[in-house]
N, C-alpha and C. Protein backbone atom coordinates (compact mmCIF):
# COMPACT_ATOMS: atom_id res chain seq x y z
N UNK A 1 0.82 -1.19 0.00
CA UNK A 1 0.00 0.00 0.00
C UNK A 1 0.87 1.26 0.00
N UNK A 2 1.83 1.05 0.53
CA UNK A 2 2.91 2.54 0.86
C UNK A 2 3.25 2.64 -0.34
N UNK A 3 3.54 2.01 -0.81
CA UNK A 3 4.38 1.85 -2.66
C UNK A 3 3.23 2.23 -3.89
N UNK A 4 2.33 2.00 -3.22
CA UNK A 4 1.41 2.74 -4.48
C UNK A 4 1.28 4.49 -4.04
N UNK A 5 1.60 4.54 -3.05
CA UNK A 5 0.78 6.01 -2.42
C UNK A 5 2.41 6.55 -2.97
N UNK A 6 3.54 5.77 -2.68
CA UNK A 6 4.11 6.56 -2.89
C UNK A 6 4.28 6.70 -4.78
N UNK A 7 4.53 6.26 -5.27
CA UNK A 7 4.77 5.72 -6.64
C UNK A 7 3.13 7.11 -7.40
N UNK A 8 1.91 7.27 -6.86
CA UNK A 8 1.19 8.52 -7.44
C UNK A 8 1.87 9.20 -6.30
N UNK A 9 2.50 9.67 -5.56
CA UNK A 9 2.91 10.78 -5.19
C UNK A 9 3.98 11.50 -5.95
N UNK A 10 4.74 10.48 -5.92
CA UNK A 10 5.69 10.35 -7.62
C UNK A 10 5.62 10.84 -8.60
N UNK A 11 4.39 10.29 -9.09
CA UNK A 11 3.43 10.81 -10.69
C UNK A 11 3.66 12.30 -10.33
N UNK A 12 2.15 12.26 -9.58
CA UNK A 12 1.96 14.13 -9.17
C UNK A 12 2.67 14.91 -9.15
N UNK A 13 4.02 14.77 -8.43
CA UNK A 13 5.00 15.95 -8.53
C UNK A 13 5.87 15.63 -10.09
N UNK A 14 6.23 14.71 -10.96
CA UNK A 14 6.57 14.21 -12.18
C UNK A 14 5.48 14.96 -13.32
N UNK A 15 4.39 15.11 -13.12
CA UNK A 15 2.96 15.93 -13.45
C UNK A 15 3.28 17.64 -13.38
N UNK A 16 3.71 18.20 -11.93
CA UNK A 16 3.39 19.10 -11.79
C UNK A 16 4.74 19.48 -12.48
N UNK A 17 6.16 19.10 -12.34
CA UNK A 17 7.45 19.47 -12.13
C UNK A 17 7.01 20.07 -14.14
N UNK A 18 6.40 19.34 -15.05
CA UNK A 18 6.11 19.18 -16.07
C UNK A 18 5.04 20.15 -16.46
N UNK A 19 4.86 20.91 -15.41
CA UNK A 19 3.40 21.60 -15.48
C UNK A 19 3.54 22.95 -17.35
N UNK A 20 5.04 23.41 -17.03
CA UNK A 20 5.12 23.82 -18.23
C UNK A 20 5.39 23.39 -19.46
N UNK A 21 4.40 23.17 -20.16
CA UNK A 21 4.43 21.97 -21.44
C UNK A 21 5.88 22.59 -22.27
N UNK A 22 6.01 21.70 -22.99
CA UNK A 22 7.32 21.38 -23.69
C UNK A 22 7.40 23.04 -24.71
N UNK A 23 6.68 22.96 -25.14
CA UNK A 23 6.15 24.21 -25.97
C UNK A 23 6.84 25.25 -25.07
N UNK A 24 6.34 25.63 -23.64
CA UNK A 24 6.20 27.06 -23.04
C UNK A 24 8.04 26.65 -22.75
N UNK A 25 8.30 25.18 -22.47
CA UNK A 25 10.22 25.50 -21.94
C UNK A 25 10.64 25.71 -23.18
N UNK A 26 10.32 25.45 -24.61
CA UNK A 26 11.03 26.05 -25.69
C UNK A 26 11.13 27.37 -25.49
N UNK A 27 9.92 28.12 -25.54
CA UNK A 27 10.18 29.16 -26.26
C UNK A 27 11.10 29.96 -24.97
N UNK A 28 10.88 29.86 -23.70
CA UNK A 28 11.53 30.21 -22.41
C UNK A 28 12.92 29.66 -22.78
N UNK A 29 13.49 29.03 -23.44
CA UNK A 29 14.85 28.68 -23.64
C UNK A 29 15.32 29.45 -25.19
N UNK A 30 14.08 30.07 -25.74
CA UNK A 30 14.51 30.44 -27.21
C UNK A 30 15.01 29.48 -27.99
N UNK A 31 14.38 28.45 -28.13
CA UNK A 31 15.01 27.56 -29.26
C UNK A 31 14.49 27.90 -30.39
N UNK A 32 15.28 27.64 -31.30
CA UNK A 32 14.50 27.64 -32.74
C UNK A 32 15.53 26.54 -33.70
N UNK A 33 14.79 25.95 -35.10
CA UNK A 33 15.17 25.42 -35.71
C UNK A 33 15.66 23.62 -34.92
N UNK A 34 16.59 23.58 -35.36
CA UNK A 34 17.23 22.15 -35.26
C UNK A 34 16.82 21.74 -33.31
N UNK A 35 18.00 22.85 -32.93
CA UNK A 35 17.48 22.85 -31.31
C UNK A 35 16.32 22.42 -30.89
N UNK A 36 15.37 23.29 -31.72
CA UNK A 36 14.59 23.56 -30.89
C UNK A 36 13.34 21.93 -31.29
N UNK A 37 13.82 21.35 -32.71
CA UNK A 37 12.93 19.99 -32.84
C UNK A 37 13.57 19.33 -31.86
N UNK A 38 14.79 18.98 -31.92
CA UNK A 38 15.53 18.08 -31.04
C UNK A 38 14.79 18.16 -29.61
N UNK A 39 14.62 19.53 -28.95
CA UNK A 39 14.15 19.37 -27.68
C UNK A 39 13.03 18.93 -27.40
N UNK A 40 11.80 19.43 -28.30
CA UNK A 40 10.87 18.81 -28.52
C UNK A 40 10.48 16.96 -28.45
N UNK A 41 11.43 16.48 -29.31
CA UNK A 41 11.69 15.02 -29.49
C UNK A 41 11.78 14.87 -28.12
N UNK A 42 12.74 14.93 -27.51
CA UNK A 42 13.36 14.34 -26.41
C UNK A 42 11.93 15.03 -25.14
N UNK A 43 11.63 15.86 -25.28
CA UNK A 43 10.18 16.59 -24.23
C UNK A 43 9.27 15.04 -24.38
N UNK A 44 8.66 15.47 -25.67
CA UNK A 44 7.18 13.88 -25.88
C UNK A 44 7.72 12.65 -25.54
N UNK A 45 9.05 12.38 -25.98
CA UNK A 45 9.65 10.99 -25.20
C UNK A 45 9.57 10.72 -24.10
N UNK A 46 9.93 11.92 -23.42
CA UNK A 46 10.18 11.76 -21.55
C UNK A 46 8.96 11.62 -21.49
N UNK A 47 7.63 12.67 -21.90
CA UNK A 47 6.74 12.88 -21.12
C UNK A 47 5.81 11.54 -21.80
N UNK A 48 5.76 11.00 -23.31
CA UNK A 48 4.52 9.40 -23.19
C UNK A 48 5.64 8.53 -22.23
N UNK A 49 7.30 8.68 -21.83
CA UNK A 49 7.53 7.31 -20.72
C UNK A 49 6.55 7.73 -19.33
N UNK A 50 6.44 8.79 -19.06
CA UNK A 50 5.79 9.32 -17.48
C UNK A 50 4.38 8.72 -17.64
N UNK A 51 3.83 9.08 -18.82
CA UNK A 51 2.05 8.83 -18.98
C UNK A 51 2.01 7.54 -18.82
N UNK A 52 3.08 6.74 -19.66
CA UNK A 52 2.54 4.87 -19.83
C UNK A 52 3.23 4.49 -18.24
N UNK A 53 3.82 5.30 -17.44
CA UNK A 53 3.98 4.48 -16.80
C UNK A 53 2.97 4.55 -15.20
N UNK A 54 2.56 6.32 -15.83
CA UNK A 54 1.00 6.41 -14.71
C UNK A 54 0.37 5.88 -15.18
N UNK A 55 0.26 5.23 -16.12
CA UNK A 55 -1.29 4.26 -16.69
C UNK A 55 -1.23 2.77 -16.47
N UNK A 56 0.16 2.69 -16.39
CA UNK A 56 0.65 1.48 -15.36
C UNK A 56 0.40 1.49 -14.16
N UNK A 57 0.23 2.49 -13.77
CA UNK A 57 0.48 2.61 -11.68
C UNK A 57 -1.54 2.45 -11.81
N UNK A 58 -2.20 3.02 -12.85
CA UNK A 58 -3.60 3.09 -12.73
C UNK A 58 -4.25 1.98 -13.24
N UNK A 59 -3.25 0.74 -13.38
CA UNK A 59 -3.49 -0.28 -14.10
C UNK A 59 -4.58 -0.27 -15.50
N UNK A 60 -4.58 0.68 -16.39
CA UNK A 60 -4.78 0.42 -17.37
C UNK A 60 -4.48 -0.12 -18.71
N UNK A 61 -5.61 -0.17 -19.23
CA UNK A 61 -5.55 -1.36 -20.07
C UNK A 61 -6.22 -0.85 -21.93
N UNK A 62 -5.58 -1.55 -22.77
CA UNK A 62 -6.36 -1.32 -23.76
C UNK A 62 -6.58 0.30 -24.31
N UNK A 63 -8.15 0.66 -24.98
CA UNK A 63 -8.30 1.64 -25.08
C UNK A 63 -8.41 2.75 -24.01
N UNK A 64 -8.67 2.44 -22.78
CA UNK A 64 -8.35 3.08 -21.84
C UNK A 64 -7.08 3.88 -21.77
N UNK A 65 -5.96 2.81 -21.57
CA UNK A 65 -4.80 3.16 -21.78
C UNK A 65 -4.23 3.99 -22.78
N UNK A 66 -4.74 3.37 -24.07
CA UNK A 66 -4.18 4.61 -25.13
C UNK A 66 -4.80 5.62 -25.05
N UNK A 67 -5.83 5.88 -24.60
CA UNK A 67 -6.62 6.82 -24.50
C UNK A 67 -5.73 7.84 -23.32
N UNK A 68 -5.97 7.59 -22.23
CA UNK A 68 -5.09 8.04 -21.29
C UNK A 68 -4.06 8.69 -21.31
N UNK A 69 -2.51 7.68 -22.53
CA UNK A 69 -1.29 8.23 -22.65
C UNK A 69 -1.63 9.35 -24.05
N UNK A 70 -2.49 9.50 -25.44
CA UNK A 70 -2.69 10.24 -25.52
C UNK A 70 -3.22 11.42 -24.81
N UNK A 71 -3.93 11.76 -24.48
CA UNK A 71 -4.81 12.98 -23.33
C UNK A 71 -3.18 13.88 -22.89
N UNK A 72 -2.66 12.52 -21.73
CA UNK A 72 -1.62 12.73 -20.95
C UNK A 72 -0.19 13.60 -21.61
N UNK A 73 -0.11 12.88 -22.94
CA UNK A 73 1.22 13.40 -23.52
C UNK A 73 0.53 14.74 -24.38
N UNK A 74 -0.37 14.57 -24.96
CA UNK A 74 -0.68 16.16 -25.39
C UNK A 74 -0.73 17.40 -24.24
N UNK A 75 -1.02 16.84 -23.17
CA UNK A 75 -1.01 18.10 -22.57
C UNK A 75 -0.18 18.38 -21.68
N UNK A 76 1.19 17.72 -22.18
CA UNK A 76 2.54 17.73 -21.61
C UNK A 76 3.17 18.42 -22.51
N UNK A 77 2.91 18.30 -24.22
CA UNK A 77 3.49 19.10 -24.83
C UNK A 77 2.97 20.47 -25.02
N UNK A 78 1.94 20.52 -25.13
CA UNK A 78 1.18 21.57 -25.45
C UNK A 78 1.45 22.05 -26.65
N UNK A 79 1.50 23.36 -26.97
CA UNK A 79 0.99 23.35 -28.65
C UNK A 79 1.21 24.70 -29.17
């Protein structure tokens, strides 16, 4: 039980620490061009490993799940 509480306590601050989508740390870093895809890449990577692996901790499944890590990773990158 401690290991789940802790493991979404985890998430949440992994969630919040992320609160500024990938988008708002670009342009706050001024990237542009090459940089600035590269960072991008590497942003949606980190952030669908965080989603599939809260959808793991929420034991989902199936369309649930994809459903979920989409939702989750779009609004990690933002836009």
């Amino acid at each position: 039980m401690r290991r789940i509480i802790l493991a979404n306590a985890l998430t949440a601050f992994a969630v919040q620490a992320s609160a500024a989508t990938c988008a708002a740390q670009s342009m706050d870093k001024k990237l542009a061009g090459a940089a600035e895809k590269s960072f991008m890449k590497k942003c949606e990577a980190d952030a669908k490993a965080t989603c599939e692996a809260s959808a793991k901790e929420k034991k989902l499944a199936g369309a649930a799940q994809t459903s979920f890590v989409k939702k989750c990773v779009a609004d990690a990158v933002g836009g």
